[in-house]
C-alpha atoms as a PDB file:
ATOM      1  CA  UNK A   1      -0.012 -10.762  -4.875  1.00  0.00           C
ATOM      2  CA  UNK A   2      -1.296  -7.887  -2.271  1.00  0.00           C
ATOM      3  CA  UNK A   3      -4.732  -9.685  -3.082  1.00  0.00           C
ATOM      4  CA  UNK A   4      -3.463 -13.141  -2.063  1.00  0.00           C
ATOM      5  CA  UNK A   5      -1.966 -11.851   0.838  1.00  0.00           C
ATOM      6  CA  UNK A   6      -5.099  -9.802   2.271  1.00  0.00           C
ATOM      7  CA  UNK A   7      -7.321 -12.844   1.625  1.00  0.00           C
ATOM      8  CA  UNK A   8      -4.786 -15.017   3.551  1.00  0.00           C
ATOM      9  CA  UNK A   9      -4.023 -12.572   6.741  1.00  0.00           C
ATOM     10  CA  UNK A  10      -7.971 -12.160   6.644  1.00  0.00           C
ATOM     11  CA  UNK A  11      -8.423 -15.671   6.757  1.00  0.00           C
ATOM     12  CA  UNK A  12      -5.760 -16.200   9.161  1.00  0.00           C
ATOM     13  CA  UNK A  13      -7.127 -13.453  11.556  1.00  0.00           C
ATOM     14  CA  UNK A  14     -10.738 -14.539  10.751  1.00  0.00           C
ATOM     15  CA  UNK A  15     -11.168 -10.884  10.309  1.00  0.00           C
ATOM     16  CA  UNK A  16     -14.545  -9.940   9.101  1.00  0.00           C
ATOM     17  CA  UNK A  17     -15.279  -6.489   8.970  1.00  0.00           C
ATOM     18  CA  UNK A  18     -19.016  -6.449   7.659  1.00  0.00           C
ATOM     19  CA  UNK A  19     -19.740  -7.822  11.653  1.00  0.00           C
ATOM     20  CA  UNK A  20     -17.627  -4.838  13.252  1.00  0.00           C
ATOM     21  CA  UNK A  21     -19.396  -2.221  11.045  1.00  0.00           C
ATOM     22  CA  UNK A  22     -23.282  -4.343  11.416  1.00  0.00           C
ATOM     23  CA  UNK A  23     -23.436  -4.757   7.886  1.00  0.00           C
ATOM     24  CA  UNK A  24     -25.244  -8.133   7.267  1.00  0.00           C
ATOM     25  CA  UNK A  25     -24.132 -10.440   5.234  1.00  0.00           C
ATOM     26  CA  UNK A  26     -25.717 -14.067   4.228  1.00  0.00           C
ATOM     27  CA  UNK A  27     -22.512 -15.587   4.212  1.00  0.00           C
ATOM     28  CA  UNK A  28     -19.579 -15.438   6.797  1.00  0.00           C
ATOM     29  CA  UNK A  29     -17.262 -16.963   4.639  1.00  0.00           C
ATOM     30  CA  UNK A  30     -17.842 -14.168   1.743  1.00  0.00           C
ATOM     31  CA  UNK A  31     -17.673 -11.260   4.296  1.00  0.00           C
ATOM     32  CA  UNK A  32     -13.696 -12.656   5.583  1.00  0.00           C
ATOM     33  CA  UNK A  33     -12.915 -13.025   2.064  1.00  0.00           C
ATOM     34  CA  UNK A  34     -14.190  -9.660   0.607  1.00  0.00           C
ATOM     35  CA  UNK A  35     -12.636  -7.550   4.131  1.00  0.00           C
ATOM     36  CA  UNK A  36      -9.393  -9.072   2.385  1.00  0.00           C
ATOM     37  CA  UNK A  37      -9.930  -8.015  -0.760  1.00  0.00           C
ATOM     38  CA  UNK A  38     -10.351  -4.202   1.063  1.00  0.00           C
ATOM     39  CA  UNK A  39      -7.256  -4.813   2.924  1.00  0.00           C
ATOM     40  CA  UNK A  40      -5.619  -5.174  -0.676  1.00  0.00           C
ATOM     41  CA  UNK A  41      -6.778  -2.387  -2.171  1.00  0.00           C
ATOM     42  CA  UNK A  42      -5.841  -0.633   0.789  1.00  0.00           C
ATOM     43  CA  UNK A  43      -2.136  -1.634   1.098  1.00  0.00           C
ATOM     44  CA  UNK A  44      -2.115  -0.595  -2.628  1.00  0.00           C
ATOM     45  CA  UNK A  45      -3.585   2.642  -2.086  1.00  0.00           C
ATOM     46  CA  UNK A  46      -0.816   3.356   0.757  1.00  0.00           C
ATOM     47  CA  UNK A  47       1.796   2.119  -1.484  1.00  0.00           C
ATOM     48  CA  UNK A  48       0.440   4.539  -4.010  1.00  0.00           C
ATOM     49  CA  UNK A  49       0.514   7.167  -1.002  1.00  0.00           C
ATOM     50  CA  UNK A  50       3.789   6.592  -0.149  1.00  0.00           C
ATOM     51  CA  UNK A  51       5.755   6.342  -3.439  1.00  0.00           C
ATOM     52  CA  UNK A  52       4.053   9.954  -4.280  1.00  0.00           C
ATOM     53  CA  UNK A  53       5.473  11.542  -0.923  1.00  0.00           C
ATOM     54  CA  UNK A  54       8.849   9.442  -1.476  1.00  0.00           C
ATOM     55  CA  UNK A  55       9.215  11.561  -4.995  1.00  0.00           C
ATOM     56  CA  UNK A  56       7.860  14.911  -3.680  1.00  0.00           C
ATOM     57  CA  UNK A  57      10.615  14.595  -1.078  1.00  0.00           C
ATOM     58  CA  UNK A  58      12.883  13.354  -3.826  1.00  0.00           C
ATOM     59  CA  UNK A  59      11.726  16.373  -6.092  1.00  0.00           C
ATOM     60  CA  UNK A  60      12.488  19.423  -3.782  1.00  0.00           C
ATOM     61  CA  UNK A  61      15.681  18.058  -2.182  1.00  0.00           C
ATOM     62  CA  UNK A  62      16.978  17.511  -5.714  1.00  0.00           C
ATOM     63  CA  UNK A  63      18.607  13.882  -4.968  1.00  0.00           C
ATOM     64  CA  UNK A  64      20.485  14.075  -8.209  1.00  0.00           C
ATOM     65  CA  UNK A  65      22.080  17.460  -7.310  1.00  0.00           C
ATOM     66  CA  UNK A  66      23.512  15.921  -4.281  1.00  0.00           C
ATOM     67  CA  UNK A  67      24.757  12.743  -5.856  1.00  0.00           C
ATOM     68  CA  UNK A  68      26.846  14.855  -8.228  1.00  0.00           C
ATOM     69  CA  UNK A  69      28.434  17.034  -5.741  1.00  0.00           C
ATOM     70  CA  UNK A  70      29.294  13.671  -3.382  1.00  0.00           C
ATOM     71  CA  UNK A  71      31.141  11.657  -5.965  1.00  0.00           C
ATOM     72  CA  UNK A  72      32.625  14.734  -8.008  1.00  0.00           C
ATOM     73  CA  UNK A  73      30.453  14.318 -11.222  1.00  0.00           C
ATOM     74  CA  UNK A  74      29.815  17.076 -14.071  1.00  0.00           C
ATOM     75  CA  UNK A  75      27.002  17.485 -15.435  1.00  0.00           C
ATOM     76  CA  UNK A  76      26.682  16.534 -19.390  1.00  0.00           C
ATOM     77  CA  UNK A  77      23.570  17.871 -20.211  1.00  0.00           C
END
């Protein structure tokens, strides 16, 4: 899915980043279609990123501690 949308929003953009960085490339078509494909693996790299951070903050405020005390649970184990 992330790959069909960085294709598409590459394509849509005509985004080709082979020309900003002077990398030449035979085929213009190929270069839009590959920066795509980077934009993909980017946006799942920063998902990645993000869902590590997400449990790290989950980790050390200790979520589950908190949802006990708020709704009056005991612990069981």
């Amino acid at each position: 899915m992330l790959v069909a949308l960085g294709v598409g929003a590459a394509w849509l953009t005509n985004l080709n980043l082979f020309s900003a960085w002077n990398i030449p490339v035979r085929n213009r078509e190929i270069a839009v279609t590959v920066t795509g494909i980077l934009m993909a693996g980017v946006a799942y790299f920063w998902r990645e990123i993000l869902g590590l951070f997400g449990g790290l903050y989950r980790k050390y405020t200790d979520e589950a501690r908190t949802m006990e005390r708020s709704e009056n649970l005991r612990r069981v184990a």
